[in-house]
Protein backbone atom coordinates (compact mmCIF):
# COMPACT_ATOMS: atom_id res chain seq x y z
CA UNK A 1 0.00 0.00 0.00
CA UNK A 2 0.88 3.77 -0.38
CA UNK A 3 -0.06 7.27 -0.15
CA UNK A 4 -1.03 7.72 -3.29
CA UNK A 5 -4.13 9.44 -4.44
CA UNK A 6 -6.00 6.69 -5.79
CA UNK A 7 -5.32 4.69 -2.82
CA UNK A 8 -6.00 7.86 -0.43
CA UNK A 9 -9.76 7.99 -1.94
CA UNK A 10 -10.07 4.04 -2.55
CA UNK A 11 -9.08 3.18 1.18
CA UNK A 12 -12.09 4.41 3.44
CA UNK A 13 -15.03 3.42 0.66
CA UNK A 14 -13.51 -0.41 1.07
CA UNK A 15 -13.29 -0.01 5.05
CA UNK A 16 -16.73 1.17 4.77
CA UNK A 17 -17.84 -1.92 2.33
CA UNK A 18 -16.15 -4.13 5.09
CA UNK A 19 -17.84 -2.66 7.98
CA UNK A 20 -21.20 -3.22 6.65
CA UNK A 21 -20.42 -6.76 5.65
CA UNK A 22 -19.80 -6.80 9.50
CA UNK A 23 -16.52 -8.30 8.16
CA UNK A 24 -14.51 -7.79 11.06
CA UNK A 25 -11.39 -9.07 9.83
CA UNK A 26 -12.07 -7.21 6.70
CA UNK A 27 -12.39 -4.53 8.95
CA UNK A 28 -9.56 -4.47 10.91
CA UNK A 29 -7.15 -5.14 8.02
CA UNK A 30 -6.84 -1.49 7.44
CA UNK A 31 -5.88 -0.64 10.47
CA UNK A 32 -2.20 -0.70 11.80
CA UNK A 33 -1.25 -2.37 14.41
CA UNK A 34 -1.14 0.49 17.14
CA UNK A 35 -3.80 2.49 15.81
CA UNK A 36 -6.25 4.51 17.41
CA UNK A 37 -9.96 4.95 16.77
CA UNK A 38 -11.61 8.08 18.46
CA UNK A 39 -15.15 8.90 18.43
CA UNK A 40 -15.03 12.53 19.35
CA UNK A 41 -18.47 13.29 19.90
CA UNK A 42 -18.68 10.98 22.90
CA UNK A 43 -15.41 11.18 23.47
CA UNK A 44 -13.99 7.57 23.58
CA UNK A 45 -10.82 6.20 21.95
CA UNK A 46 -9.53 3.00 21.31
CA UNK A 47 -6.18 2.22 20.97
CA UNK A 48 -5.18 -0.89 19.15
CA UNK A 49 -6.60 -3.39 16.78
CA UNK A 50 -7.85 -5.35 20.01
CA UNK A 51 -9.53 -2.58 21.46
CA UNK A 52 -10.77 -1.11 18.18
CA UNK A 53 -11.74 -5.39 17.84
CA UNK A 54 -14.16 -4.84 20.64
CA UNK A 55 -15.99 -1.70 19.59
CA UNK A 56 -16.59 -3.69 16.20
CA UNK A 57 -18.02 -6.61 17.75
CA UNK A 58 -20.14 -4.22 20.11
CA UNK A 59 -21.46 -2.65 16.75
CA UNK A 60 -21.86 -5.42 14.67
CA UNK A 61 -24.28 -7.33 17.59
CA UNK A 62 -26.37 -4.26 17.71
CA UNK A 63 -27.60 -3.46 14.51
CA UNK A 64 -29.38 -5.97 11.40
CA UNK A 65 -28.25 -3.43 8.79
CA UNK A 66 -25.48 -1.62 8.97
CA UNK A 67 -24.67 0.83 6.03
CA UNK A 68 -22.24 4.05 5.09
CA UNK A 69 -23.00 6.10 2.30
CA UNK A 70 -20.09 8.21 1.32
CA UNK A 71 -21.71 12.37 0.45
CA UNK A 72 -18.60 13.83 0.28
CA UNK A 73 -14.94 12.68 0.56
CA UNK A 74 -11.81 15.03 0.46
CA UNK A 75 -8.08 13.75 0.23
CA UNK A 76 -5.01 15.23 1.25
CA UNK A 77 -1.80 13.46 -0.27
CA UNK A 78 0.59 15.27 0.60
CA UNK A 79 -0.16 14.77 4.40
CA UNK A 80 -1.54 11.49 3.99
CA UNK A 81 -4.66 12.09 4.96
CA UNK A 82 -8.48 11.47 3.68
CA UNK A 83 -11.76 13.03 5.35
CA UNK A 84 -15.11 11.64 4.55
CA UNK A 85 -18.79 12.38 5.24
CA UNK A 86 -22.08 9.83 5.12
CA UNK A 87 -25.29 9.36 5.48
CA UNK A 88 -25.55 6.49 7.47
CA UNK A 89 -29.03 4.65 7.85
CA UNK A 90 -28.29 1.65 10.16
CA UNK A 91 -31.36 -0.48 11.46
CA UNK A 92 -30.95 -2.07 14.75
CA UNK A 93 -31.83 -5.39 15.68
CA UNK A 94 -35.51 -4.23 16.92
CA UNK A 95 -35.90 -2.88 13.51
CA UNK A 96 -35.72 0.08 14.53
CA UNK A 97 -33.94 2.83 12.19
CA UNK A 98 -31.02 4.51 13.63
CA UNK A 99 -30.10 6.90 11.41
CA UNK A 100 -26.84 9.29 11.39
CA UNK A 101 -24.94 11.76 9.46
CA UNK A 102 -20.83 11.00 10.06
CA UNK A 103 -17.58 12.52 8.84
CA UNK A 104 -14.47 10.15 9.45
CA UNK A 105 -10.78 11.68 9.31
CA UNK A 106 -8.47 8.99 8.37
CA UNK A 107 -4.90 9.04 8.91
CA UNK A 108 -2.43 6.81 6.87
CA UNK A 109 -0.06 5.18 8.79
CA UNK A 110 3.67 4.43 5.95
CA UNK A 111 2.49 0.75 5.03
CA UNK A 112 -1.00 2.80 3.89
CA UNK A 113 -3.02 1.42 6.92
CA UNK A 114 -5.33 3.48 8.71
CA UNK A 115 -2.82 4.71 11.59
CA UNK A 116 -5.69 7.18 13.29
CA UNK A 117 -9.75 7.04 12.40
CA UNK A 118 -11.48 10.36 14.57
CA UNK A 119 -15.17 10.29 14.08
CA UNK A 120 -17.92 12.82 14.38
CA UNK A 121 -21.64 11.58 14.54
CA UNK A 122 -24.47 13.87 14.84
CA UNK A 123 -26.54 11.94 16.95
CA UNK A 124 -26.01 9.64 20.10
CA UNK A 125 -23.05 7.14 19.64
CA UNK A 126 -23.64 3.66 18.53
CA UNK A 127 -19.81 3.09 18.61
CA UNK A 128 -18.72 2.10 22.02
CA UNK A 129 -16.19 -0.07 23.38
């Protein structure tokens, strides 16, 4: 993997394809080893793929449907860096709809893994650890 462009914009649209495959080892292959995984509007962070492991599975049991629609996506190379935002509708188990509007700022660790993940949700958390 590198920093290029293409792989810059490519990387968090396959994350996101992964997460709501509740793939988890999908998942958690873009992620470097000692990465961390903040959600800022609670604020929590994870540190680790074990930790970051464990909010995933948390997720993944809550919710039947679990989906990221990328609106808007913005890519820095020369700092290795890509922000995105999305319209996420995710149904819980209940059936419920639990619906969100995210932005995700991904840093790139030098093997192209995700070395930091900060998230912003506009409603109440469903990412916990």
């Amino acid at each position: 993997m590198s920093h290029s462009r293409e792989h810059l914009k490519q990387a968090p649209g396959a994350y996101f394809d992964a997460v709501d495959a509740k793939d988890m080892e999908g998942a958690l292959s873009f992620f470097a080893d000692d990465a961390t995984f903040t959600i800022q509007t609670v604020p929590v962070t994870m540190t680790g793929k074990a930790e970051i492991r464990g909010m995933f599975e948390h997720f993944f049991g809550d919710y039947s449907h679990i989906e990221h629609n990328i609106t808007n996506l913005v890519v820095d190379e020369a700092e290795g860096k890509a922000s995105t935002e999305q319209s996420c509708p995710h149904i819980k188990n209940d059936g419920a709809l639990d619906h969100a509007i995210t932005c995700n700022f991904f840093s790139f660790a030098a093997d192209g893994k995700f070395s930091r993940v900060i998230v912003w949700i506009d409603v109440a958390s469903p990412l916990r650890k």
